[in-house]
C-alpha atoms as a PDB file:
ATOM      1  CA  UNK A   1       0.000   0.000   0.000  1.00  0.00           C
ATOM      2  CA  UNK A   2       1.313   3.738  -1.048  1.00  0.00           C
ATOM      3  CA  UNK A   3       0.981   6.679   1.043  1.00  0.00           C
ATOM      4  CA  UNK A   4       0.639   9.506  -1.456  1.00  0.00           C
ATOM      5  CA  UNK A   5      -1.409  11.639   1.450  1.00  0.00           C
ATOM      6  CA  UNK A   6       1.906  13.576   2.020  1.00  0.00           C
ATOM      7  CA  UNK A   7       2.964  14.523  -1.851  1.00  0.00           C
ATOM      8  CA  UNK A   8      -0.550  15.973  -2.343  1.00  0.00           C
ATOM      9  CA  UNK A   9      -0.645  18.164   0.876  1.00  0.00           C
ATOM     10  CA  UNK A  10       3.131  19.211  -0.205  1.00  0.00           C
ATOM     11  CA  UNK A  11       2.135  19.937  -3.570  1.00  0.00           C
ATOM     12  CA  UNK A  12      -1.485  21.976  -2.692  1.00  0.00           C
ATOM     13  CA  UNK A  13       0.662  24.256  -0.346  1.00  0.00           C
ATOM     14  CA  UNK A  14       3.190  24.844  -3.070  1.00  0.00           C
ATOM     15  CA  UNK A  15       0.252  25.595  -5.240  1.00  0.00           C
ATOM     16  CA  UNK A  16      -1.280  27.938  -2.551  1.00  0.00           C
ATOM     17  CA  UNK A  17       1.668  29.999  -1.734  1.00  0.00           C
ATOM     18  CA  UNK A  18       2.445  30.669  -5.248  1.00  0.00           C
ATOM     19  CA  UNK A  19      -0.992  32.301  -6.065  1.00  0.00           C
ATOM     20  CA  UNK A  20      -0.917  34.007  -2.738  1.00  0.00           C
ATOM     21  CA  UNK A  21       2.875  35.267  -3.708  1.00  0.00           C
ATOM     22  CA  UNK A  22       1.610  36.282  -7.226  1.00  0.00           C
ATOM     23  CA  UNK A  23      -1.288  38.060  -5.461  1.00  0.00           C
ATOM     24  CA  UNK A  24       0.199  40.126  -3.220  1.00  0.00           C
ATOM     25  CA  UNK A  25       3.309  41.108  -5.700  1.00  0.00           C
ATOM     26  CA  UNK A  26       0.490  41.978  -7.990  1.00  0.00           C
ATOM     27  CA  UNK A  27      -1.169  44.541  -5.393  1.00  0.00           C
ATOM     28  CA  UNK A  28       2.487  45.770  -4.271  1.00  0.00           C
ATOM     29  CA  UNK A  29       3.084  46.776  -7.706  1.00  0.00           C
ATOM     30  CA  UNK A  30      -0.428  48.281  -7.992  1.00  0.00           C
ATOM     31  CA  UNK A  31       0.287  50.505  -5.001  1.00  0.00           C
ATOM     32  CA  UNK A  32       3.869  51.359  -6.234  1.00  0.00           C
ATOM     33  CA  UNK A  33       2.162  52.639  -9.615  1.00  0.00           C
ATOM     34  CA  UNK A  34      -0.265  54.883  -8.249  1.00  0.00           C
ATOM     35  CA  UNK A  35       2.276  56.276  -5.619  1.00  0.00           C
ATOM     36  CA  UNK A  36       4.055  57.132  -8.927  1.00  0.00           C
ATOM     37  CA  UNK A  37       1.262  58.363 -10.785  1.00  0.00           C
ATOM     38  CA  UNK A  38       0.451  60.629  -7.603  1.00  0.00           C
ATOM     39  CA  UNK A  39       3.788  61.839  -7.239  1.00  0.00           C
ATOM     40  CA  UNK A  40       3.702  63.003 -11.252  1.00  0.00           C
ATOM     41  CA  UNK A  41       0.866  64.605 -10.781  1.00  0.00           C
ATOM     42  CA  UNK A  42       1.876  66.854  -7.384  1.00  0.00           C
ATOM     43  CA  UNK A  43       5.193  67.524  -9.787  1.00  0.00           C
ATOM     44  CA  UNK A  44       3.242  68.969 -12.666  1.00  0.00           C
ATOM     45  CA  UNK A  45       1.014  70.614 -10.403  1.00  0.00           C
ATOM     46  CA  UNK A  46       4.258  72.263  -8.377  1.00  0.00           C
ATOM     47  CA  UNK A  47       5.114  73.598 -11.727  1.00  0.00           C
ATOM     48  CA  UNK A  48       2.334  74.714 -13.200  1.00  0.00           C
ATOM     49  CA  UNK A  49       2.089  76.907 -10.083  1.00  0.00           C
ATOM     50  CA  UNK A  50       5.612  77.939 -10.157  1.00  0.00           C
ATOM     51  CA  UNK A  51       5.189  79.343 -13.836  1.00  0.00           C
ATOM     52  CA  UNK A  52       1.866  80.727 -12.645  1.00  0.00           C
ATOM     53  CA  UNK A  53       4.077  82.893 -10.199  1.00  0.00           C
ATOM     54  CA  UNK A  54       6.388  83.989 -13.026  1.00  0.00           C
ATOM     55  CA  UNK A  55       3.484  84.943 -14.968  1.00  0.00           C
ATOM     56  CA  UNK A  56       1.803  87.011 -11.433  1.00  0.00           C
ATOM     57  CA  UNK A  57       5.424  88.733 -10.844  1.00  0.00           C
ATOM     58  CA  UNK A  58       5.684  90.461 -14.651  1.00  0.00           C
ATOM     59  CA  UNK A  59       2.234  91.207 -14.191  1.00  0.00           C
ATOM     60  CA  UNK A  60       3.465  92.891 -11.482  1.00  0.00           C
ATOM     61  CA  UNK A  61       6.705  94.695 -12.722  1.00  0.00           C
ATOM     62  CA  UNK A  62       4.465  95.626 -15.553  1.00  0.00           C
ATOM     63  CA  UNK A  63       1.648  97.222 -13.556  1.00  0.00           C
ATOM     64  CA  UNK A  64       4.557  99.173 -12.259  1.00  0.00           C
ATOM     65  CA  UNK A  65       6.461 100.356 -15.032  1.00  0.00           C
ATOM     66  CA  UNK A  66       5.009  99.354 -19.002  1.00  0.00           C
ATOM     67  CA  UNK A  67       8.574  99.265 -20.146  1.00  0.00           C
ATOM     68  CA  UNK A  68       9.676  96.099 -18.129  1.00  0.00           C
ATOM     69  CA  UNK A  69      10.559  93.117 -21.083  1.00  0.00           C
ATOM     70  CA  UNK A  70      11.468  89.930 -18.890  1.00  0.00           C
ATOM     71  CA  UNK A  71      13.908  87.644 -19.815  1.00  0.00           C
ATOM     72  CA  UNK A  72      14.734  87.043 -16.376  1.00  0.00           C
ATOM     73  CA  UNK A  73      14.793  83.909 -14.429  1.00  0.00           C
ATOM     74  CA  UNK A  74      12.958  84.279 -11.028  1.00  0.00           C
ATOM     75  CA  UNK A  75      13.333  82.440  -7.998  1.00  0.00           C
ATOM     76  CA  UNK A  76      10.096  81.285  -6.015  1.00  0.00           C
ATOM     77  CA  UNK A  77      11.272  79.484  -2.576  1.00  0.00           C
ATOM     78  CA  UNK A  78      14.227  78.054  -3.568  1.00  0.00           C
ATOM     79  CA  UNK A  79      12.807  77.196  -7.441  1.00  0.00           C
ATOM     80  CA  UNK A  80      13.305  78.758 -10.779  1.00  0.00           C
ATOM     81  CA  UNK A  81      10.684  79.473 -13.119  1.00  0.00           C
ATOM     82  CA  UNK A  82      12.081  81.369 -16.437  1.00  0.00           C
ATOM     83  CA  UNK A  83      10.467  85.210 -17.597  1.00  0.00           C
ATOM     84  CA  UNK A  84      10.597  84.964 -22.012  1.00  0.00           C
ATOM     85  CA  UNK A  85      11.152  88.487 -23.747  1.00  0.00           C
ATOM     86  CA  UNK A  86       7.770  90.134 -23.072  1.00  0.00           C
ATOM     87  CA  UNK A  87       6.208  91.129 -26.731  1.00  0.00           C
ATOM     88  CA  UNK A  88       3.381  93.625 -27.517  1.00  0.00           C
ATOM     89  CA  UNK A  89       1.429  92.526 -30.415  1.00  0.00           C
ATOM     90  CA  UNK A  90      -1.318  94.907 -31.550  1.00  0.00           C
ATOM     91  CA  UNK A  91      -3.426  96.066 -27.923  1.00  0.00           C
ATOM     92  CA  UNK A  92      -1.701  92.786 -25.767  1.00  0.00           C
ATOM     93  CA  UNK A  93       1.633  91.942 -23.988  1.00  0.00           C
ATOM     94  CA  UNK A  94       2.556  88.075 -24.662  1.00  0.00           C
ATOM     95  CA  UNK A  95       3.910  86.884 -21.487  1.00  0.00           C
ATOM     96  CA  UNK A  96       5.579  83.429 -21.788  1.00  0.00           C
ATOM     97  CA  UNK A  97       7.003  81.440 -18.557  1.00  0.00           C
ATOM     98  CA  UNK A  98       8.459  78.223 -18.118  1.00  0.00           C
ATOM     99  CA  UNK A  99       8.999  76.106 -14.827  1.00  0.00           C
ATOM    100  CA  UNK A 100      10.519  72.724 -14.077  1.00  0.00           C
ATOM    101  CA  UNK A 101       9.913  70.542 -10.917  1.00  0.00           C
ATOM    102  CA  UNK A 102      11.078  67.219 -10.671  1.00  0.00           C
ATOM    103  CA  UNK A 103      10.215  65.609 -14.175  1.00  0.00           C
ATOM    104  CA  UNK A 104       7.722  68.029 -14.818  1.00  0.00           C
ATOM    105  CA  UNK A 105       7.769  70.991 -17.161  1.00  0.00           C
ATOM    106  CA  UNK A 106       5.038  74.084 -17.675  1.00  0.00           C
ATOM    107  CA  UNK A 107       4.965  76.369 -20.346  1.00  0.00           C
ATOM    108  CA  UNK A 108       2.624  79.018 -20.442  1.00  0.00           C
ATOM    109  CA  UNK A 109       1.595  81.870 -22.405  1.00  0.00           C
ATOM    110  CA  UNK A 110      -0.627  84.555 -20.818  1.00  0.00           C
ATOM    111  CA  UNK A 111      -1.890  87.756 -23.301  1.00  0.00           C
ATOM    112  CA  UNK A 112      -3.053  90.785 -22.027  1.00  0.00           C
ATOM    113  CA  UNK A 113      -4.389  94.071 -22.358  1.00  0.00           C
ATOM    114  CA  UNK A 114      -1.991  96.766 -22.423  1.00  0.00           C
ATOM    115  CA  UNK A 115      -3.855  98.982 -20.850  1.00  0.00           C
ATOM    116  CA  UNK A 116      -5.753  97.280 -18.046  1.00  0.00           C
ATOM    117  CA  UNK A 117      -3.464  93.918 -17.663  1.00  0.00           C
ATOM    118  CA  UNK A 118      -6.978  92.225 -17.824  1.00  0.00           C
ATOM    119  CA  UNK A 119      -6.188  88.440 -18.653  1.00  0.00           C
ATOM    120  CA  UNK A 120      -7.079  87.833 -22.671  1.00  0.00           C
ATOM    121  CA  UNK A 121      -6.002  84.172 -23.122  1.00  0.00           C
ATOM    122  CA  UNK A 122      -4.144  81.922 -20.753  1.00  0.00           C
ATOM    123  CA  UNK A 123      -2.574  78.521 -22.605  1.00  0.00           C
ATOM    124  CA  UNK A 124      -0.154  75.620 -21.622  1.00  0.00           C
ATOM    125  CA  UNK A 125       2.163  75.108 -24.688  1.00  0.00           C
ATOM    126  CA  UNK A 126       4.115  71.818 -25.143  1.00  0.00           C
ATOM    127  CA  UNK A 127       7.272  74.200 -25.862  1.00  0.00           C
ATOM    128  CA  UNK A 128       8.490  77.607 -27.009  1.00  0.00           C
END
């Protein structure tokens, strides 16, 4: 008479741990991909408000004196966001900014009014 009791119990627990290994890398790698996905997103976010900033501070220097042009870089707690030449087409000043954080880049593009420095268009541009 043959005792196979032992082989199948060995076997079955083999067979269990490896799905409940394969589980449980499967969720640890879900988790790691949204921790990335959130940390991309805060980046982007950091920098879209850092070039926001840029975009505040020539609004600023411009409010204050119509003959300020940019091309500056400006430093926002310990970051740098880059000021573009400022250009007046027709009524509007182009503002352009730029800002890196991390592996996330903004570029935007704000027009307004020469006169009143009321916002005409606001756009995120994949480069200058």
């Amino acid at each position: 008479m043959r005792k196979t009791g032992g082989y199948i119990a060995i076997t079955l627990t083999i067979v269990v741990s490896l799905f409940v290994m394969v589980v449980a890398i499967s969720l640890g790698s879900s988790s790691l991909f949204t921790r990335t996905g959130i940390t991309d997103f805060y980046s982007k976010q950091f920098s879209y408000t850092l070039a926001r900033s840029c975009l505040n501070y020539a609004l600023l220097q411009l409010a204050d004196s119509a003959s300020y042009v940019g091309n500056e870089v400006i430093t926002v707690s310990g970051n740098n966001c880059t000021l573009l030449t400022i250009t007046t087409v027709g009524p509007n000043f182009i503002i352009s900014a730029e800002a890196q954080a991390n592996n996330a880049a903004t570029n935007l593009r704000l027009t307004v009014n020469t006169q009143t420095l009321s916002t005409v268009s606001l756009e995120e541009l994949q480069s200058f």
